[in-house]
Protein backbone atom coordinates (compact mmCIF):
# COMPACT_ATOMS: atom_id res chain seq x y z
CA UNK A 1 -39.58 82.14 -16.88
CA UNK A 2 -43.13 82.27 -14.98
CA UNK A 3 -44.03 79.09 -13.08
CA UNK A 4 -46.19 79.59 -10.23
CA UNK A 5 -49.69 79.33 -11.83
CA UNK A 6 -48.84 76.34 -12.65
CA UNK A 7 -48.05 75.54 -8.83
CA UNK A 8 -50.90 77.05 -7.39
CA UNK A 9 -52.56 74.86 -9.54
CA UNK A 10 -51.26 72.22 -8.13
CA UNK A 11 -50.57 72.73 -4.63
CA UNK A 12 -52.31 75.97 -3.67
CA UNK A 13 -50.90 79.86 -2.58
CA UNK A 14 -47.55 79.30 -0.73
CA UNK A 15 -47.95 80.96 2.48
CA UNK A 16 -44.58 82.37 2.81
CA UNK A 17 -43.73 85.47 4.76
CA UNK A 18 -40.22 87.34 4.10
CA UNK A 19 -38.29 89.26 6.45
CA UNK A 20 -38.94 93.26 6.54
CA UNK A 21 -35.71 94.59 5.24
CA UNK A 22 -36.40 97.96 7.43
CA UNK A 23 -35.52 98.19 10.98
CA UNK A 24 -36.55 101.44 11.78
CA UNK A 25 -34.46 101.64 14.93
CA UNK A 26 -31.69 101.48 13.02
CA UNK A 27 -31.87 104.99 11.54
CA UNK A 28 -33.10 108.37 12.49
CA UNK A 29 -35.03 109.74 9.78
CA UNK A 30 -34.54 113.20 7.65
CA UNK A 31 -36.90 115.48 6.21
CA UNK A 32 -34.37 117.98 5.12
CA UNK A 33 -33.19 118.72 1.74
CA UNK A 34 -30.19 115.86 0.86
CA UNK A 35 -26.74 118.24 0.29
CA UNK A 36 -24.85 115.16 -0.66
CA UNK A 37 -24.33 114.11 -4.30
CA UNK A 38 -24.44 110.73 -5.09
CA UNK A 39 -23.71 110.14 -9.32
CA UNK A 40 -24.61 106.05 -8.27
CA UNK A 41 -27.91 104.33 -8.72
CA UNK A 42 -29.91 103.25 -5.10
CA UNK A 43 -31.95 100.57 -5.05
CA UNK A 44 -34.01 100.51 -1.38
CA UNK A 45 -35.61 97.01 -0.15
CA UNK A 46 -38.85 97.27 1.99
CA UNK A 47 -40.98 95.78 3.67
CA UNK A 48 -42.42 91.96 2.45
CA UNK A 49 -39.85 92.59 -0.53
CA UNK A 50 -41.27 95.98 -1.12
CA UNK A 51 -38.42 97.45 -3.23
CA UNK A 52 -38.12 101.40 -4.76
CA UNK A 53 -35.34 102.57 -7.16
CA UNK A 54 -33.92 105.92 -6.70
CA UNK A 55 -32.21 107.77 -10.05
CA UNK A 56 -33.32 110.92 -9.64
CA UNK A 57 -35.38 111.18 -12.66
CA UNK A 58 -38.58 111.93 -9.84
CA UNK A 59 -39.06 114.96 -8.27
CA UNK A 60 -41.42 113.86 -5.53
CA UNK A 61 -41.15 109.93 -4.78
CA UNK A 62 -43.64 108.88 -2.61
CA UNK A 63 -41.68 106.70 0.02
CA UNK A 64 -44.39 106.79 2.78
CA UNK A 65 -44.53 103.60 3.02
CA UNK A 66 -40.79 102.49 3.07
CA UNK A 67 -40.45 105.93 5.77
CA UNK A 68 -36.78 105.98 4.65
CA UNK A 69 -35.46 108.23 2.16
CA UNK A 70 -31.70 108.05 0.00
CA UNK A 71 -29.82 111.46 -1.77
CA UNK A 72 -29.96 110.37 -5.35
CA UNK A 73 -27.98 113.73 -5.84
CA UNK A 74 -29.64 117.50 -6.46
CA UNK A 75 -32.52 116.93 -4.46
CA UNK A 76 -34.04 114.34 -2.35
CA UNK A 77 -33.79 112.78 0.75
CA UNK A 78 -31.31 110.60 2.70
CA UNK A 79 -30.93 107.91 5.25
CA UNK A 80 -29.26 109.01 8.02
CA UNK A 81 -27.76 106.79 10.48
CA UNK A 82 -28.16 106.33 14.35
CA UNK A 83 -24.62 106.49 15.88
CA UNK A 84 -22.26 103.40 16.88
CA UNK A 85 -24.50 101.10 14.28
CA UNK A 86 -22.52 98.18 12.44
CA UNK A 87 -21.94 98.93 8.99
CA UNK A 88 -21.23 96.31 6.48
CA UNK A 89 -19.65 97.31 3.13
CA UNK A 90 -19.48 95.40 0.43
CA UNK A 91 -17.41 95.92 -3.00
CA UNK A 92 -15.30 94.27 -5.50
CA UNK A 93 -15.34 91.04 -3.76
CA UNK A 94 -14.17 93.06 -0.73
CA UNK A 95 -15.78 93.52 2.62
CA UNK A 96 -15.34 95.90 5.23
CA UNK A 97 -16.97 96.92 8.53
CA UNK A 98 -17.45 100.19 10.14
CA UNK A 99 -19.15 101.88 12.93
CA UNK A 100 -21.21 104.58 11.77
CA UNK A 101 -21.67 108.29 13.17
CA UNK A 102 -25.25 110.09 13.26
CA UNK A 103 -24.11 110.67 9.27
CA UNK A 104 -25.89 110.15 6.16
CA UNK A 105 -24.68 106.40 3.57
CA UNK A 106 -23.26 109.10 1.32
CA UNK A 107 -20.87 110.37 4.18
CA UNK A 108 -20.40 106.90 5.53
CA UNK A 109 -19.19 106.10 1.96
CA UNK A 110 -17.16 108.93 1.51
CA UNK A 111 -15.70 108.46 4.84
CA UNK A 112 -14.23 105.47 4.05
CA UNK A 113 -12.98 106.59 0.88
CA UNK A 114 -15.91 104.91 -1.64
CA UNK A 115 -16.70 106.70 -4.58
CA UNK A 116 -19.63 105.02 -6.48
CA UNK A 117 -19.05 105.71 -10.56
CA UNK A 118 -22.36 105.81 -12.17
CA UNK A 119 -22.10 102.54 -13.45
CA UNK A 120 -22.53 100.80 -10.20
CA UNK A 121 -25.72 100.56 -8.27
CA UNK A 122 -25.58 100.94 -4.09
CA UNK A 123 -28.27 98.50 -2.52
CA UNK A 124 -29.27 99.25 1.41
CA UNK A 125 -30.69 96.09 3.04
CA UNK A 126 -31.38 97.69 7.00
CA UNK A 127 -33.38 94.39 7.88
CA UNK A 128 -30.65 93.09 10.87
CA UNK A 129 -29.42 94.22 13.67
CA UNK A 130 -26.77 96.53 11.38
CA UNK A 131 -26.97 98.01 8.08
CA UNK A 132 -25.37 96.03 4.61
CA UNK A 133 -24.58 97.78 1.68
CA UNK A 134 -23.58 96.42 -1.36
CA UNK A 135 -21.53 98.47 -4.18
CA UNK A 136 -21.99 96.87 -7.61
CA UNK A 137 -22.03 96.62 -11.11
CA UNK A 138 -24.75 94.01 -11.10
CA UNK A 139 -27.28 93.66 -8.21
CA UNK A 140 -29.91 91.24 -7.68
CA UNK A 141 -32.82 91.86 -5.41
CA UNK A 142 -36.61 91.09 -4.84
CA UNK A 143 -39.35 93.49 -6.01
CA UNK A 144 -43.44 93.01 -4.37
CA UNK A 145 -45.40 94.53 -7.01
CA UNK A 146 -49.05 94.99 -7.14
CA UNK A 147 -50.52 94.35 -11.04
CA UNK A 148 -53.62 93.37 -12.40
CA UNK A 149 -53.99 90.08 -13.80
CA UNK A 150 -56.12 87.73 -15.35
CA UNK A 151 -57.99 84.42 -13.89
CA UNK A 152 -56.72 80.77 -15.15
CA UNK A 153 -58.71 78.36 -16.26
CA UNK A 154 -58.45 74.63 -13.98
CA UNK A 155 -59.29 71.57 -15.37
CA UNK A 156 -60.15 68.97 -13.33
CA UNK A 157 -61.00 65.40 -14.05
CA UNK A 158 -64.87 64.02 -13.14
CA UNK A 159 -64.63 60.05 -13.56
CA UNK A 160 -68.94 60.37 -13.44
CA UNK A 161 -68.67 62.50 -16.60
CA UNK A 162 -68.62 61.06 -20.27
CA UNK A 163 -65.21 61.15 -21.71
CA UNK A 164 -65.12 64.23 -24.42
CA UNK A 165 -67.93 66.29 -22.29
CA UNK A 166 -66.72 68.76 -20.18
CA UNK A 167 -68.84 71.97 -18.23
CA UNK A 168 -67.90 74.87 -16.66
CA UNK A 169 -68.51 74.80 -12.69
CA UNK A 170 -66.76 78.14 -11.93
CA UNK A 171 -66.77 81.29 -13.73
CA UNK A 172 -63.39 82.97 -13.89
CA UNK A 173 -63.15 86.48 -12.70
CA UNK A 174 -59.90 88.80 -13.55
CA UNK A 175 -58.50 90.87 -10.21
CA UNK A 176 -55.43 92.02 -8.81
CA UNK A 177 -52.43 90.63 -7.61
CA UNK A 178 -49.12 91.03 -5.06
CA UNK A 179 -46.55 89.77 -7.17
CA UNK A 180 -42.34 88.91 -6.31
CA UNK A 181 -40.16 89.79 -9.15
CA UNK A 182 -36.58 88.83 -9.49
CA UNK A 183 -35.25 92.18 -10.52
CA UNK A 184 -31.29 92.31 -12.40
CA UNK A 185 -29.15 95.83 -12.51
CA UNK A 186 -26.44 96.12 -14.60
CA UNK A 187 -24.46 98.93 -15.14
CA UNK A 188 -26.99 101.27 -13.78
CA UNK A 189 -29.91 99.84 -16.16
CA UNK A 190 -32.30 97.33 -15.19
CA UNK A 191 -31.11 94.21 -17.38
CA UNK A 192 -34.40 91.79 -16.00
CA UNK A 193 -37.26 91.44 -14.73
CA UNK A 194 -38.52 88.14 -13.77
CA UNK A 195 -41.82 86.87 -12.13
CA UNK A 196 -40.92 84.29 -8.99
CA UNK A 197 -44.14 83.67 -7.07
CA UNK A 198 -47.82 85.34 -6.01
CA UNK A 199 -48.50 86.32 -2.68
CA UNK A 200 -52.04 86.99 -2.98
CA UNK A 201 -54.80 87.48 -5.61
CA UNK A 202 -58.27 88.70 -5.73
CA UNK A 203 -58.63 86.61 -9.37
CA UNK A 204 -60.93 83.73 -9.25
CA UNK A 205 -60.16 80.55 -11.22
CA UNK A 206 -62.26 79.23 -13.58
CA UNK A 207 -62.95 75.58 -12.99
CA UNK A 208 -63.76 73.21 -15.91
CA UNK A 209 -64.82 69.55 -15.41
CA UNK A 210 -63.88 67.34 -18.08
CA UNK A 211 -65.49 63.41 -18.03
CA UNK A 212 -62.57 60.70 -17.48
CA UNK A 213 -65.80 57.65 -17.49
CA UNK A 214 -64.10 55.83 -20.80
CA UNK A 215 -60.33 56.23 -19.79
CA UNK A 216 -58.07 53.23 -19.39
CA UNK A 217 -55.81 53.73 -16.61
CA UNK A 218 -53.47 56.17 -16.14
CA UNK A 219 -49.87 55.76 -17.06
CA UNK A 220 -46.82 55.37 -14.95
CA UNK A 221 -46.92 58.19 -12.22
CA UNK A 222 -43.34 59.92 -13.36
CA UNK A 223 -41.30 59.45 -16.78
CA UNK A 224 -37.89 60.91 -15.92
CA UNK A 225 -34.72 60.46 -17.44
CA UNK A 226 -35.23 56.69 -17.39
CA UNK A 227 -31.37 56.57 -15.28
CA UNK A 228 -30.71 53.66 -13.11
CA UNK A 229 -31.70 54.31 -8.95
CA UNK A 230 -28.94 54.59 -6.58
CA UNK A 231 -27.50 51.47 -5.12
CA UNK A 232 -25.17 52.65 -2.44
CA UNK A 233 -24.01 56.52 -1.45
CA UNK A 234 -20.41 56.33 0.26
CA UNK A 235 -20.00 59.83 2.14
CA UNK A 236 -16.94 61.90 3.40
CA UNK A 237 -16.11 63.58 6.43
CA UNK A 238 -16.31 66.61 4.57
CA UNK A 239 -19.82 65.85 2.71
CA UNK A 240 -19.24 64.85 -0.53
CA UNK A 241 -18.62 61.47 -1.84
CA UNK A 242 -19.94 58.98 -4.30
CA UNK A 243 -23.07 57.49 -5.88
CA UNK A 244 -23.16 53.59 -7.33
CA UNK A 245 -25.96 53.28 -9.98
CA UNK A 246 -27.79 49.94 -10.09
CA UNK A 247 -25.80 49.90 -13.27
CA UNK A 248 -22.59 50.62 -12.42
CA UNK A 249 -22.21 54.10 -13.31
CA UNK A 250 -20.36 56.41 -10.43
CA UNK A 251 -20.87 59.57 -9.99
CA UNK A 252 -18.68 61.77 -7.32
CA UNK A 253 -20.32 64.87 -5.43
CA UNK A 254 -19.11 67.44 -3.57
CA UNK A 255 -22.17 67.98 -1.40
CA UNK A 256 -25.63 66.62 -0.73
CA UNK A 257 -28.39 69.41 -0.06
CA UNK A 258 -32.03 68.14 0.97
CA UNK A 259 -34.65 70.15 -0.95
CA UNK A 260 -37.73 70.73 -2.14
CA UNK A 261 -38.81 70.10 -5.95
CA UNK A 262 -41.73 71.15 -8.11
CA UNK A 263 -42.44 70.22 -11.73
CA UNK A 264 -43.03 72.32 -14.50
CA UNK A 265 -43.27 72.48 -18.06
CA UNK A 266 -43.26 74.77 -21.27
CA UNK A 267 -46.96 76.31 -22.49
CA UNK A 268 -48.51 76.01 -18.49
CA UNK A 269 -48.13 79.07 -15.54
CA UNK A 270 -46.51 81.10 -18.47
CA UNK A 271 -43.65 79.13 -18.66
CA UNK A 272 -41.70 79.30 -21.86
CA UNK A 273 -39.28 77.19 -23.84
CA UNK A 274 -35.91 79.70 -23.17
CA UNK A 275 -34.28 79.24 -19.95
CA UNK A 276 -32.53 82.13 -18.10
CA UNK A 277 -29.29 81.24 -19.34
CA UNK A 278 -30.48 81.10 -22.79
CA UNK A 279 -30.62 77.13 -23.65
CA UNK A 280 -34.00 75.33 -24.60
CA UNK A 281 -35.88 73.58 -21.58
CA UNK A 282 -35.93 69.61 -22.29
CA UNK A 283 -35.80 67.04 -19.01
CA UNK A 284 -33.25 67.68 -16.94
CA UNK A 285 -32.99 70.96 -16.60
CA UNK A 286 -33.68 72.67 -13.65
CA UNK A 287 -34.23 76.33 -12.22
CA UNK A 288 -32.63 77.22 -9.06
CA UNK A 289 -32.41 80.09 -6.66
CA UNK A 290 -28.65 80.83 -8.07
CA UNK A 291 -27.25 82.00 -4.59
CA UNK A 292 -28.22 78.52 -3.22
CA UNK A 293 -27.02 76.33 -6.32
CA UNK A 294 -24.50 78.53 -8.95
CA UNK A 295 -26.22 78.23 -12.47
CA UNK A 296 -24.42 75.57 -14.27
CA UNK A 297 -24.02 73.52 -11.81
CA UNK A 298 -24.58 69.52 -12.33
CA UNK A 299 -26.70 67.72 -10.38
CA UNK A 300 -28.37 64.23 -9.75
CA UNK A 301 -31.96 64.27 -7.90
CA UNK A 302 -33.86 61.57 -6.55
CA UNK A 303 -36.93 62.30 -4.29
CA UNK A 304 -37.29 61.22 -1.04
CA UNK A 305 -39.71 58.66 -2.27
CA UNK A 306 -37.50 56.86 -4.56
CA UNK A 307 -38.25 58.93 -7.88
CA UNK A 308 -35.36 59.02 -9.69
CA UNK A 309 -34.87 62.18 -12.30
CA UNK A 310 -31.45 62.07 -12.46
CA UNK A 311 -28.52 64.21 -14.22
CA UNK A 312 -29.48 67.45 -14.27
CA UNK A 313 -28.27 71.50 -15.30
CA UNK A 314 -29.30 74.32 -13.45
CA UNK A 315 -29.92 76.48 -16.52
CA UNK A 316 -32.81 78.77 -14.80
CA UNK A 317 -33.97 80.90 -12.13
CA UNK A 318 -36.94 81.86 -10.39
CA UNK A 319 -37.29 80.34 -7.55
CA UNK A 320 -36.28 81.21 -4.14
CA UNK A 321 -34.53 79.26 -1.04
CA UNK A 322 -33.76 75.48 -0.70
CA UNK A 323 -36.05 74.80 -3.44
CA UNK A 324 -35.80 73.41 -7.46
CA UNK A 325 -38.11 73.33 -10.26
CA UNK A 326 -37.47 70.37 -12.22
CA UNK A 327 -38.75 70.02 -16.15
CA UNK A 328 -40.79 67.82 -17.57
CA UNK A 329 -41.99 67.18 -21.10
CA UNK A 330 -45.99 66.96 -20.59
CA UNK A 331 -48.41 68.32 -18.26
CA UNK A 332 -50.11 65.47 -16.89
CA UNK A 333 -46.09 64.71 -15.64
CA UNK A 334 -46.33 67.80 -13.66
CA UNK A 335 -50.08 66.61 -12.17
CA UNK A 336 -48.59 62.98 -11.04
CA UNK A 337 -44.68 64.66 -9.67
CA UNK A 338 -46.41 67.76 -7.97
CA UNK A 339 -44.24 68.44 -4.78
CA UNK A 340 -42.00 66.26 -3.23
CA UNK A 341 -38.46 66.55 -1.00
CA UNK A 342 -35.66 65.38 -2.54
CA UNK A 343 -31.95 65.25 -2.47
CA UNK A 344 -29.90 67.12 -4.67
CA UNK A 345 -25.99 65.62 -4.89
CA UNK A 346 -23.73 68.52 -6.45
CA UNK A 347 -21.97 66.91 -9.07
CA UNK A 348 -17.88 67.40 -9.64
C-alpha cells in the first residue's frame, strides 16, 4: 500500500540515509569465469538499498556499480572472500558461524555442507564488519529503484480567498524519482513488490489555492476511536504491565515501545482500501515495519501529546524502523494528526 505522497505532503522528503550493505574490504574481487554451480536464487543488497537479483536468465549483468559479482551457475561471476572473515549463516531457524578461507559463498556453503534447492533464495548482506547470509524460502529485502513518475497536485487553504474559488499558483511538472521498494521472494519467485518511501524527485508539485474566507471553524483536531485516555500505567520489572482506562477497562501489555506515527488514509499518496494482510483498512489499523512489530499484533497508541487512538491491528506494511502509520477515515484527519511520537503498548 503506497503512503508517502501523502507524507511528503504533509511533512516534507524524509532525509534518511541507510547503511551501504557493501564493505568492500571485506572481499577480494573476481573477474574470472564462476566454475561453481549454484541451482539457488541470489539476491545482492547495495549501496543506499541498491539491490540486484541474480537467476541467471542474463548473460551480461551490469554490476559496476555494486563491484561485486555472485555464480548464479554456468556463467557469471562470484564473490570471493578475504581470508579469516566472520561468516554468519543463517537457515531453517538455525545459525551458524564460520571463518572463511580466500574461497568463493558457493564453496563456503558447500564447505559446511549447505546445499541450496532451487526453491530457496541465498541473500548476501556484506555491510558489517563480517559477511551474513541468509538461506530461505522467503526473503525480505529493500530495493532503490529509479522510475519516472508523475507530479501531485497540493491543495492548500487561502483564508483571503472566497470560499468555492480556487487558482493554480504552481504548475506541476512530471520527473524522475529514487524510489525504496519492499521486495518479497518466495520459493524462488518474487511474490511482492511494495513502494515504502521516496528518496528524491525531480517532479514538481502542483500547488492549488482554494478560498477558506466563508468557513466556520474547523472541527475537533483528531476523531479516533473515541476510547477512554489512560488513567494510570502500572509497569514490571520486565516491561510490560497494565493500562487503567478512565473507564475502567484494563488492558495488560507485554512491552511499551516509543515511536513515531503518521496518518494516512484510503484514495490519498496511492493508498488503497486492501491491507497487506488482506483485510479492509477502517480506524485502527495500522502498518508496521513487521520485523519491529509481528503483523497481527494488538496494540493501544496514545501520542505523546495526549491523543488517544487506541486498540489497534497491525494488518500492513510499508514502513520502515520504529515507526507506524495509523488510519484514518478522512483526509482533513490526516492534515490535523500529521506526525507525532507516541507510545505503542503491545497488547497480550
Amino acid at each position: 500500500m503506497k503512503r508517502y505522497d501523502l507524507q511528503k505532503k504533509l511533512h516534507g522528503i524524509w532525509n534518511r540515509r541507510y547503511l551501504a550493505l557493501l564493505t568492500l574490504a571485506a572481499v577480494l574481487l573476481t573477474a574470472a569465469a564462476a566454475t561453481d554451480r549454484a541451482a539457488a536464487l541470489y539476491i545482492l543488497t547495495g549501496v543506499d538499498d541498491t539491490a540486484i537479483v541474480l537467476d541467471g536468465k542474463a548473460k551480461n549483468p551490469d554490476l559496476s556499480s555494486q563491484m561485486v559479482f555472485v555464480t548464479t551457475g554456468g556463467k557469471g561471476y562470484d564473490v570471493t572472500l578475504a581470508p579469516k572473515q566472520t561468516v554468519t549463516v543463517r537457515r531453517d531457524g538455525q545459525t551458524q558461524s564460520i571463518e572463511s578461507k580466500k574461497e568463493s559463498i558457493s564453496k563456503l556453503l558447500g564447505r559446511m555442507g549447505i546445499v541450496p534447492s532451487p526453491l530457496e533464495t541465498i541473500a548476501v548482506d556484506l555491510s558489517g564488519p563480517g559477511v551474513v547470509i541468509t538461506v530461505a524460502e522467503e526473503i525480505t529485502y529493500y530495493d532503490r529503484v529509479t522510475e519516472e513518475v508523475t507530479f501531485d497536485t497540493v491543495r492548500v487553504a487561502n483564508p483571503e480567498m472566497k470560499k468555492g474559488t480556487e487558482k493554480v499558483v504552481q504548475e506541476g511538472a512530471d520527473g524522475v524519482r529514487s524510489s525504496i521498494y519492499e521486495v518479497v521472494f518466495s520459493n524462488g519467485q518474487e511474490l511482492s513488490r511494495q513502494f515504502v518511501e521516496e528518496i528524491d524527485s525531480t517532479a514538481v508539485d502542483q500547488i492549488v489555492e482554494y478560498g477558506t474566507a466563508e468557513e466556520q471553524p474547523a472541527p475537533a483536531a483528531v476523531t479516533t476511536n473515541k476510547q477512554s485516555a489512560i488513567a494510570t500505567v502500572s509497569k514490571n520489572g520486565d516491561g510490560s504491565g497494565t493500562l487503567t482506562l478512565a473507564d475502567g477497562t484494563t488492558l495488560n501489555f507485554s512491552a511499551a515501545k516509543s515511536m513515531t506515527a503518521t496518518a494516512y488514509t484510503a484514495g490519498y499518496g496511492g493508498a488503497d482500501h486492501c491491507t497487506a494482510t488482506g483485510t479492509t483498512v477502517r480506524v485502527g489499523t495500522v502498518a508496521v515495519d513487521k520485523r519491529v512489530i509481528p503483523l497481527g499484533t494488538k496494540m493501544y497508541i496514545v501520542t505523546n501529546d495526549g491523543i488517544v487512538y487506541g486498540t489497534a491491528v497491525a494488518e500492513d506494511t510499508g514502513v520502515r524502523g520504529d515507526k507506524v502509520d495509523l488510519y484514518f477515515e478522512t483526509y482533513q484527519q490526516c492534515i490535523n494528526f500529521g506526525r507525532r511520537g507516541c507510545t505503542v503498548y503491545i497488547l497480550k
